[in-house]
PDB file of N, CA and C in Angstrom:
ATOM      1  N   UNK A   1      85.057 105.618 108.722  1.00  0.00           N
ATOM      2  CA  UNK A   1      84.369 105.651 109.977  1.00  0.00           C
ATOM      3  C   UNK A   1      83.217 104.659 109.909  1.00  0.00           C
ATOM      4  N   UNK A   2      82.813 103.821 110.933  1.00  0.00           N
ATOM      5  CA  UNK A   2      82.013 102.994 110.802  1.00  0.00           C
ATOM      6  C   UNK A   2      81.424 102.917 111.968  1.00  0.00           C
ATOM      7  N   UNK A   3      79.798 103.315 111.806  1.00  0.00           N
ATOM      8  CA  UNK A   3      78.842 103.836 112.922  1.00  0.00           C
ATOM      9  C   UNK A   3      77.846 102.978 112.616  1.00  0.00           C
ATOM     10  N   UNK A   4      77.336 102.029 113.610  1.00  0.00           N
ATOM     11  CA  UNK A   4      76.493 101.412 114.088  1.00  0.00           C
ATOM     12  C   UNK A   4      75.474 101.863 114.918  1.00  0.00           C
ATOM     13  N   UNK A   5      74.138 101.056 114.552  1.00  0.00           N
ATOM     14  CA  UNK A   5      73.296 101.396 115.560  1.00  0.00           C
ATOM     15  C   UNK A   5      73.821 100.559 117.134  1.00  0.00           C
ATOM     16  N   UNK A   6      73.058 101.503 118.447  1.00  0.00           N
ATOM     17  CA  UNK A   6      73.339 100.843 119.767  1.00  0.00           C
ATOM     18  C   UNK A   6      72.795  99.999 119.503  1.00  0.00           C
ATOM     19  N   UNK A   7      72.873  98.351 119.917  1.00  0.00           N
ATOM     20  CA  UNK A   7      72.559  97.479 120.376  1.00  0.00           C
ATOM     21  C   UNK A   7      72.717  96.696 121.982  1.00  0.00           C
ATOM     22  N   UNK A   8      71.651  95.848 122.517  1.00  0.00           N
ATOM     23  CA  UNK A   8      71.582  95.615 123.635  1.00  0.00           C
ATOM     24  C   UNK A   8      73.366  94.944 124.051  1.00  0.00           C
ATOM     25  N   UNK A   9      73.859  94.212 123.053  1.00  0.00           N
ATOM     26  CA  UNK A   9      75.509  94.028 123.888  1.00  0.00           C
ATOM     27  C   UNK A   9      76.105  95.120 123.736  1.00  0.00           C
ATOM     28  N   UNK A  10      75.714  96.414 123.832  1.00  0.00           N
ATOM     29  CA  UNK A  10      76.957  97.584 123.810  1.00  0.00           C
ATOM     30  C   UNK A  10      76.398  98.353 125.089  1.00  0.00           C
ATOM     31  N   UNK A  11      75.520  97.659 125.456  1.00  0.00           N
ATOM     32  CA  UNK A  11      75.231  98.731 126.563  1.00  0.00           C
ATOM     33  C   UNK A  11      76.283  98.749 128.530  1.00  0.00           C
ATOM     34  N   UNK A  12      76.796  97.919 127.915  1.00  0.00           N
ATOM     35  CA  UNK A  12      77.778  97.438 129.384  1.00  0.00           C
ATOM     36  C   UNK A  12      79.344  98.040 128.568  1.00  0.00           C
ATOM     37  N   UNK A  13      79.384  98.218 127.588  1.00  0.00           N
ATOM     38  CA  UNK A  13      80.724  99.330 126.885  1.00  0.00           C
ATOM     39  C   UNK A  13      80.029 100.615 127.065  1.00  0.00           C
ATOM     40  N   UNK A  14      78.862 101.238 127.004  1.00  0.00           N
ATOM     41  CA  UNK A  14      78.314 102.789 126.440  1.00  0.00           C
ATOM     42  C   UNK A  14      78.496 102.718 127.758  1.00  0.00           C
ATOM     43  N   UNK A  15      78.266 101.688 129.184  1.00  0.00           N
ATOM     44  CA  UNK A  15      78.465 102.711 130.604  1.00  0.00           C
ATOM     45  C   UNK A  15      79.973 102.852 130.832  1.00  0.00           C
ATOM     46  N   UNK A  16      80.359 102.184 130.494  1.00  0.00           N
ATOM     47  CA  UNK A  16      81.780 102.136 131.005  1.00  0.00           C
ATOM     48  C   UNK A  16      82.876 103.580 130.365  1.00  0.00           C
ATOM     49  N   UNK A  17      82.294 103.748 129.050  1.00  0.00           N
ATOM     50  CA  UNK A  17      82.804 104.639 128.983  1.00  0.00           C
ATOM     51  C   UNK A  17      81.876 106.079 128.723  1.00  0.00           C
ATOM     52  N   UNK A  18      80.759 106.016 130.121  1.00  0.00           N
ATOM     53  CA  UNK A  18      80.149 107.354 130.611  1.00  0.00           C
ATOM     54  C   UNK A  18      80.753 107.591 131.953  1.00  0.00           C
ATOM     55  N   UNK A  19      81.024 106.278 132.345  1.00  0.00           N
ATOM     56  CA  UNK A  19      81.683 106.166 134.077  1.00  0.00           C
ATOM     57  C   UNK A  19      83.136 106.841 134.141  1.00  0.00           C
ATOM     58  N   UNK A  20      84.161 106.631 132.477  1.00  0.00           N
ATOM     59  CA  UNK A  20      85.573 107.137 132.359  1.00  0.00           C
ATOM     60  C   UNK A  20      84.846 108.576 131.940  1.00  0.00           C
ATOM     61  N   UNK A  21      84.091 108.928 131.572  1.00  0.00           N
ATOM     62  CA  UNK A  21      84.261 110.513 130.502  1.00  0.00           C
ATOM     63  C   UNK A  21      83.504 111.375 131.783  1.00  0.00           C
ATOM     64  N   UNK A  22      82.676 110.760 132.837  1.00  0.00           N
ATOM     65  CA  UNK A  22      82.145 112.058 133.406  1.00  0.00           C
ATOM     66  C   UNK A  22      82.905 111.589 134.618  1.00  0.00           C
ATOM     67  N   UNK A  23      82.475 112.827 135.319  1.00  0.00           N
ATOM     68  CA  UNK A  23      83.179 112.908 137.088  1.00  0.00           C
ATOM     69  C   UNK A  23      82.526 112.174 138.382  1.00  0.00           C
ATOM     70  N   UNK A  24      80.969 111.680 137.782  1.00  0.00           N
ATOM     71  CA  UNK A  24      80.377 111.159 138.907  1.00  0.00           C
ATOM     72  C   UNK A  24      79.876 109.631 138.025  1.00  0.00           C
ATOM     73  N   UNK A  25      78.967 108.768 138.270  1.00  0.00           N
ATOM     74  CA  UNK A  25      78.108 107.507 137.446  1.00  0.00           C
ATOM     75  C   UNK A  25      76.865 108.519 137.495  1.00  0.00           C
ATOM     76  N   UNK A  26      76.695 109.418 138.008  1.00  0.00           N
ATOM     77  CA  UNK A  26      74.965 109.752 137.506  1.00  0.00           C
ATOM     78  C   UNK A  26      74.453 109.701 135.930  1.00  0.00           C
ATOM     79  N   UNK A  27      75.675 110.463 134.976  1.00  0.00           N
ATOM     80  CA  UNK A  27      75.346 109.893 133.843  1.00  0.00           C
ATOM     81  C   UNK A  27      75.149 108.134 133.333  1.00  0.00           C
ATOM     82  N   UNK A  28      75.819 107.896 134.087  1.00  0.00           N
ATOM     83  CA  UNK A  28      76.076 106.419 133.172  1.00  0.00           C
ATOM     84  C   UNK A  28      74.565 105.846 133.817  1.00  0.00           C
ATOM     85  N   UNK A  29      74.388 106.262 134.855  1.00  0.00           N
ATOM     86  CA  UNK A  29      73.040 105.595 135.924  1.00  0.00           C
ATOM     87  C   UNK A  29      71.789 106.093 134.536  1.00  0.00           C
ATOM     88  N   UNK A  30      72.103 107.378 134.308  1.00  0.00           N
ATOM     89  CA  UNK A  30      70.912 107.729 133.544  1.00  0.00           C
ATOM     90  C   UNK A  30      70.432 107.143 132.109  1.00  0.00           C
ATOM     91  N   UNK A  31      71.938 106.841 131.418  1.00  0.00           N
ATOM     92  CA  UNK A  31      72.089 105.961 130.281  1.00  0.00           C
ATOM     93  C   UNK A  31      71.127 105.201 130.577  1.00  0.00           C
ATOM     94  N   UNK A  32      71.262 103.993 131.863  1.00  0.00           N
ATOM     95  CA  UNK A  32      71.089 102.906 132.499  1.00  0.00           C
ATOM     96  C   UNK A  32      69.483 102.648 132.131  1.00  0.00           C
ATOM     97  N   UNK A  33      69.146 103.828 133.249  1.00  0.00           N
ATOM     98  CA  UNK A  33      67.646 103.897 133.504  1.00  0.00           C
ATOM     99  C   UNK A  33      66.971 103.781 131.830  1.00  0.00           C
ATOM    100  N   UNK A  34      67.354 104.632 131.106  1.00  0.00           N
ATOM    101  CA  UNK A  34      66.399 105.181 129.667  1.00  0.00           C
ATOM    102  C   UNK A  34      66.598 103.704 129.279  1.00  0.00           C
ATOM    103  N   UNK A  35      67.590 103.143 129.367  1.00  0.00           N
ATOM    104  CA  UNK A  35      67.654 101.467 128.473  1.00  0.00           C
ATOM    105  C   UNK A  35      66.913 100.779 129.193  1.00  0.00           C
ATOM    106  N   UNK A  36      66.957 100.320 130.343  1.00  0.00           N
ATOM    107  CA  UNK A  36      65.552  99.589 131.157  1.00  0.00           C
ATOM    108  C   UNK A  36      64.443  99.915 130.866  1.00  0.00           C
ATOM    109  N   UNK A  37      64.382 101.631 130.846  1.00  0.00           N
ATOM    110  CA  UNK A  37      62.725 102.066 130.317  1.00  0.00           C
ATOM    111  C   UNK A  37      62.781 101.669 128.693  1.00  0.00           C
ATOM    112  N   UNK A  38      63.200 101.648 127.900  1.00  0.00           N
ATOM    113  CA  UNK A  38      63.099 101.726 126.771  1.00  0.00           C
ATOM    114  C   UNK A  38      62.061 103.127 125.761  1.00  0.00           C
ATOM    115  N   UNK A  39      62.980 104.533 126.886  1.00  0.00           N
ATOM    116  CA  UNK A  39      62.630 105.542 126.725  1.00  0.00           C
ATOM    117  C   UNK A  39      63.461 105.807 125.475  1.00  0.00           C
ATOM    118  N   UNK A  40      64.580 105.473 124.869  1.00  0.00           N
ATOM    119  CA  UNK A  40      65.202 106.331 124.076  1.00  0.00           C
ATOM    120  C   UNK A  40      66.287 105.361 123.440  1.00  0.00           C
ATOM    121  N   UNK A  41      66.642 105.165 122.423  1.00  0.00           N
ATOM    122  CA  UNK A  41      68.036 104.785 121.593  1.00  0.00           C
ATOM    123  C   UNK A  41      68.937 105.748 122.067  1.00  0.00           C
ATOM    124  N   UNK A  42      69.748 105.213 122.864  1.00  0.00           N
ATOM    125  CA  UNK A  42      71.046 106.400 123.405  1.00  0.00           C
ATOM    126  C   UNK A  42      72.420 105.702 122.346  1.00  0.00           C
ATOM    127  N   UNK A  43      72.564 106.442 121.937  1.00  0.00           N
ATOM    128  CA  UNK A  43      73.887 106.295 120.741  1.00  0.00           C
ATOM    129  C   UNK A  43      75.105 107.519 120.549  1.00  0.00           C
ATOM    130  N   UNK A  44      75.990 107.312 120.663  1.00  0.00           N
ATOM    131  CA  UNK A  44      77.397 108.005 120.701  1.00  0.00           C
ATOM    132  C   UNK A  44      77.180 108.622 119.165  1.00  0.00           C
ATOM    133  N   UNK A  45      77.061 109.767 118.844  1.00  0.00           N
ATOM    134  CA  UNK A  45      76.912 110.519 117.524  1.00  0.00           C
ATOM    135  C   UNK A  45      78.008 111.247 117.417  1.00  0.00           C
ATOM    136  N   UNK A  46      78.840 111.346 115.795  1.00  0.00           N
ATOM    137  CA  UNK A  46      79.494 111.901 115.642  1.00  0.00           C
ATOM    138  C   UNK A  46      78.956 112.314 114.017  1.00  0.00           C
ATOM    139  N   UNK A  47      79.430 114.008 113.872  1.00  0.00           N
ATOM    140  CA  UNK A  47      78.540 114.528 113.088  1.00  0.00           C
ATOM    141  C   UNK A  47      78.362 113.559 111.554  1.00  0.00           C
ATOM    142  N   UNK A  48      78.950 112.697 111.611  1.00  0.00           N
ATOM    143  CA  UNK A  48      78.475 111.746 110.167  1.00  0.00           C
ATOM    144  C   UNK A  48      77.039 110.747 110.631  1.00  0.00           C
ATOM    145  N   UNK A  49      77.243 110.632 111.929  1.00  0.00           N
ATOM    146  CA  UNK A  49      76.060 109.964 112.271  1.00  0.00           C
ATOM    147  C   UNK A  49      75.013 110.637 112.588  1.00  0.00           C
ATOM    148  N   UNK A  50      74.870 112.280 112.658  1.00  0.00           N
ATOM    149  CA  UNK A  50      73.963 112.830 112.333  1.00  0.00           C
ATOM    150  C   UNK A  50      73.526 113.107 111.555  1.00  0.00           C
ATOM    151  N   UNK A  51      74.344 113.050 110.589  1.00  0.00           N
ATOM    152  CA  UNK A  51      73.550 113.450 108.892  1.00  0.00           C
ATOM    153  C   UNK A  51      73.134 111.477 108.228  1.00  0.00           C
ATOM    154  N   UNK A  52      73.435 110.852 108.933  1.00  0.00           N
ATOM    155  CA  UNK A  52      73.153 109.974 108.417  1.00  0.00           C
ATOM    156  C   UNK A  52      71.477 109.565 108.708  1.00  0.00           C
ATOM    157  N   UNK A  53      71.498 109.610 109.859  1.00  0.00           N
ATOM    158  CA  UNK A  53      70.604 109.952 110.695  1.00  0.00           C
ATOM    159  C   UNK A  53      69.248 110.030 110.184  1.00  0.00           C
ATOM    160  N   UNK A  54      69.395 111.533 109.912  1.00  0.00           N
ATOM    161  CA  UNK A  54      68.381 112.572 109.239  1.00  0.00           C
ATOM    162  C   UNK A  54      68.366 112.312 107.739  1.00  0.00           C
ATOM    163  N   UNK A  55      69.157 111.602 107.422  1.00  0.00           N
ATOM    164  CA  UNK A  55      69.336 110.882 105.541  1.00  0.00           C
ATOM    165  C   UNK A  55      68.333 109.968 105.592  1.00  0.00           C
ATOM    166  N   UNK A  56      67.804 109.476 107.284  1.00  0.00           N
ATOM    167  CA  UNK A  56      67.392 108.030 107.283  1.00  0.00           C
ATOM    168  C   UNK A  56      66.166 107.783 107.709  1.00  0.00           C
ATOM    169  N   UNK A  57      65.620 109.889 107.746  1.00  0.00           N
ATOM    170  CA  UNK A  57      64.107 110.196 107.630  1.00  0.00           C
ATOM    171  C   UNK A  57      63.839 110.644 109.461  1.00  0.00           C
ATOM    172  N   UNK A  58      64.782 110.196 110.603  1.00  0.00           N
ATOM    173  CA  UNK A  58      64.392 110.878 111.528  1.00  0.00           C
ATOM    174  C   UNK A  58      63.931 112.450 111.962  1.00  0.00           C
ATOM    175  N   UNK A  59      62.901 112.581 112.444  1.00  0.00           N
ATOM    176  CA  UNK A  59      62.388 113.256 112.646  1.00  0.00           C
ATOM    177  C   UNK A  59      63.027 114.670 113.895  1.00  0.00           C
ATOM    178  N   UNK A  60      63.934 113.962 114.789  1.00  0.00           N
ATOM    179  CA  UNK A  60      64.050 114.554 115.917  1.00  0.00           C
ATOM    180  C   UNK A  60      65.555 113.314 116.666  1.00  0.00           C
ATOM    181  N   UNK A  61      66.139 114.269 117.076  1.00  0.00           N
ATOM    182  CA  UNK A  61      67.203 113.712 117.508  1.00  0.00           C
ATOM    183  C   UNK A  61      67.679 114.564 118.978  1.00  0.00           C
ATOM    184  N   UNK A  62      66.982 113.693 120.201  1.00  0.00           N
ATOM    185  CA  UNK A  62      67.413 114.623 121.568  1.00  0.00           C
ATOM    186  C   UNK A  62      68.720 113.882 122.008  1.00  0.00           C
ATOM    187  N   UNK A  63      69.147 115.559 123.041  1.00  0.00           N
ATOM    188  CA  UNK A  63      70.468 114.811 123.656  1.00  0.00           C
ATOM    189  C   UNK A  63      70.220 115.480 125.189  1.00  0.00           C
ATOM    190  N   UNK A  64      70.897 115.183 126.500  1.00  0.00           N
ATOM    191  CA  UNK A  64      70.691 115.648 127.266  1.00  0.00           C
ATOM    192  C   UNK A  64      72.081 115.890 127.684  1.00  0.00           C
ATOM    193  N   UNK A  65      72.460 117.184 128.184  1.00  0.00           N
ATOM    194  CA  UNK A  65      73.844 117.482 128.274  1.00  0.00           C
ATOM    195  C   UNK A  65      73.787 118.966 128.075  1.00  0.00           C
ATOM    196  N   UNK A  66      74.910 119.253 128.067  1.00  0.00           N
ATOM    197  CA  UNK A  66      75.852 120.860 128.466  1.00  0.00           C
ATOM    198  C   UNK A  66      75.076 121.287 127.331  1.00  0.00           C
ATOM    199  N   UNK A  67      74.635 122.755 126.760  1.00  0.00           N
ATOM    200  CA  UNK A  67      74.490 123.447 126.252  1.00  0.00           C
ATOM    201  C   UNK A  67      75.682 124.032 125.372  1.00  0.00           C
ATOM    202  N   UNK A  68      76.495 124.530 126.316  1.00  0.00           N
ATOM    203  CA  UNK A  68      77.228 124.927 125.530  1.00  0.00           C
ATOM    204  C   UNK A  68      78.096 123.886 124.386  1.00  0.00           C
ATOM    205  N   UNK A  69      78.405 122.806 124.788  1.00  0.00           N
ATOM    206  CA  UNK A  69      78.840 121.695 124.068  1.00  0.00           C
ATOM    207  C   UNK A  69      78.181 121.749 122.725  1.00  0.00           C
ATOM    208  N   UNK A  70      76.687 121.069 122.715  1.00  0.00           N
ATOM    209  CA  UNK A  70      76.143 120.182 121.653  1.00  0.00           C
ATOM    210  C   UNK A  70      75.650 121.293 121.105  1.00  0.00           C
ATOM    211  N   UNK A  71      75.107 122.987 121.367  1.00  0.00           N
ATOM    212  CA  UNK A  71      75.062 123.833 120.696  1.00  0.00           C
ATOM    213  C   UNK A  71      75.929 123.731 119.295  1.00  0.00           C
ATOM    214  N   UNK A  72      77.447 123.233 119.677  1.00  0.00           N
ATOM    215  CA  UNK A  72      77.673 123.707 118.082  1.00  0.00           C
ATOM    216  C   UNK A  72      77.491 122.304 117.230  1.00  0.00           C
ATOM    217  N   UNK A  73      76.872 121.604 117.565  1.00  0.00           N
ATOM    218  CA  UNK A  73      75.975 119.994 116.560  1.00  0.00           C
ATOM    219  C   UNK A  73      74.612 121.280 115.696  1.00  0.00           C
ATOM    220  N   UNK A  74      74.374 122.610 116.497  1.00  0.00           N
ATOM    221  CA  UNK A  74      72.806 122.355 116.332  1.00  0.00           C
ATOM    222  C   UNK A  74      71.689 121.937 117.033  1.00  0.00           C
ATOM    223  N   UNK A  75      71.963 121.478 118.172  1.00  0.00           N
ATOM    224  CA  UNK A  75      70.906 121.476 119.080  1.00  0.00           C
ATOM    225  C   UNK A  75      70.785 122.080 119.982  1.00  0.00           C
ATOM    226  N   UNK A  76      69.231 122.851 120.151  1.00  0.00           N
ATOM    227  CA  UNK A  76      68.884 123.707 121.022  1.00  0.00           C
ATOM    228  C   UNK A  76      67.863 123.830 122.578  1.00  0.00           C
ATOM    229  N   UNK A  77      67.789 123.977 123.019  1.00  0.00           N
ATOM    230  CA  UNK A  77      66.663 123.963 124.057  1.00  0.00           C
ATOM    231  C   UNK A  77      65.329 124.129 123.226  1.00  0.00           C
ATOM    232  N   UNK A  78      65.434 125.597 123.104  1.00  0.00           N
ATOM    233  CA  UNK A  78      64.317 126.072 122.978  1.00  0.00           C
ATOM    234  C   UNK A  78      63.644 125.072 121.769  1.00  0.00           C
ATOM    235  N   UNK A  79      63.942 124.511 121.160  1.00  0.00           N
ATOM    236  CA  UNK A  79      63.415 123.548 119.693  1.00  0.00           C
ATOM    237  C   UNK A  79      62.914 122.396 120.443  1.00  0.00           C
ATOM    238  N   UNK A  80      63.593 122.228 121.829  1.00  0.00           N
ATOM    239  CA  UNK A  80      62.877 120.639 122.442  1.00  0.00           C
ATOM    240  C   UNK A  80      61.858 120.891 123.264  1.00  0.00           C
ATOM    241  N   UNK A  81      61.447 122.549 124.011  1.00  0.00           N
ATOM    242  CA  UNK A  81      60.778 122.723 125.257  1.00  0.00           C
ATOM    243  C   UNK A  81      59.481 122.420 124.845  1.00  0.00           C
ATOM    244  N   UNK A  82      58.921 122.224 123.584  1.00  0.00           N
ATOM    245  CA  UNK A  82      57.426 121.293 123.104  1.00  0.00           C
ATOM    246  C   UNK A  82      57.150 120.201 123.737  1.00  0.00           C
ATOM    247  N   UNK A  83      58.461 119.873 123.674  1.00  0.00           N
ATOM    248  CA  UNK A  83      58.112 118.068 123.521  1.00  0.00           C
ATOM    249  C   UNK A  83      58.293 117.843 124.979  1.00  0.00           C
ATOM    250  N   UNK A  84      56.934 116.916 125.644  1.00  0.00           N
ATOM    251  CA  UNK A  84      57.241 116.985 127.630  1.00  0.00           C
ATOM    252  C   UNK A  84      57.779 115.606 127.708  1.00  0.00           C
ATOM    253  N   UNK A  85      58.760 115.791 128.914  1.00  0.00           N
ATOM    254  CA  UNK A  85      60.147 115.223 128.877  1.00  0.00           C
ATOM    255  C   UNK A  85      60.264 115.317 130.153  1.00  0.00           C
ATOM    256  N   UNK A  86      60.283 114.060 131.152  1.00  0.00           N
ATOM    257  CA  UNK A  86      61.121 114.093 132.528  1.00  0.00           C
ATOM    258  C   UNK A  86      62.405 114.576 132.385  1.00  0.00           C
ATOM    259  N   UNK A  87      63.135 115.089 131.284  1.00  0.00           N
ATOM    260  CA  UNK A  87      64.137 115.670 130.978  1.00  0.00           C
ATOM    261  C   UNK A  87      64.122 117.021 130.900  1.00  0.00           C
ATOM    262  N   UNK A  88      63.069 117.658 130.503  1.00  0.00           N
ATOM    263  CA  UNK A  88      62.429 118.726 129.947  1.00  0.00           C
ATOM    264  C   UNK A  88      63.688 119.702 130.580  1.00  0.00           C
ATOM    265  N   UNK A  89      63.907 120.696 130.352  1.00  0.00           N
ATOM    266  CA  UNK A  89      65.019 122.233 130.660  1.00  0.00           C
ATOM    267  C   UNK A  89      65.934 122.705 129.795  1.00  0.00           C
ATOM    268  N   UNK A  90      66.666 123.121 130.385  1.00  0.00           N
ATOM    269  CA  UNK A  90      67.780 123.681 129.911  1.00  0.00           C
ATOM    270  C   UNK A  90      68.285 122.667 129.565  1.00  0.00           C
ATOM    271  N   UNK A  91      68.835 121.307 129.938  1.00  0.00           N
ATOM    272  CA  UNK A  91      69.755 120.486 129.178  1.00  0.00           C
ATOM    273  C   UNK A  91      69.470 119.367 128.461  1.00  0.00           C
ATOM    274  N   UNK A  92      68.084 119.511 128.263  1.00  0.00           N
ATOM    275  CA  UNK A  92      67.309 118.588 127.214  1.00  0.00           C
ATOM    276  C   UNK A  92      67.456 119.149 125.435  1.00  0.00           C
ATOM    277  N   UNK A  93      67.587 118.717 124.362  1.00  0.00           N
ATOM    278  CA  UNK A  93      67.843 120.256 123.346  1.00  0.00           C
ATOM    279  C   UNK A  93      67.708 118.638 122.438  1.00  0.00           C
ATOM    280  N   UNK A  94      67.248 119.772 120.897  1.00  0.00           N
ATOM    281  CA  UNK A  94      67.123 118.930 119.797  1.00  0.00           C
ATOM    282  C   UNK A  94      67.351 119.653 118.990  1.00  0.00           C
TER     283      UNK A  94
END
């Protein structure tokens, strides 16, 4: 398996395939926005790239999405509702 960090030419592949995986572009719009802001490294994680991750001294790793989903990664709401977040709720979790 070979996991890379996002870089600025992957960001026109990371929408394209938020535009195929969800039902509306609001996700992919939101991808969009955080990369213009340069609010967040948005990166496709699969659990080797989370332990790599955290091998690599990060501190905190948010996702915004279903609950019930990324619950079984380990991430929770209640562990992110500290940290203030135009994301901040129920589907913000770390």
């Amino acid at each position: 398996m070979n996991i890379e960090p996002e870089a600025p030419n992957h960001h026109s592949s990371v929408r394209r395939l938020f535009v195929a995986a969800f039902p509306s572009s609001a996700e992919a719009n939101l991808v969009d926005q955080l990369h213009r802001d340069g609010d967040a490294t948005i990166s496709l994680l699969a659990t080797e790239g989370l332990k790599r991750d955290k091998a690599h001294g990060w501190e905190a790793i948010f996702v915004v999405g279903d609950p019930a989903y990324y619950q079984r990664f380990g991430f929770r709401a209640d562990e992110a509702a500290a940290f203030a977040s135009p994301y901040a709720g129920l589907y913000l979790m770390d």
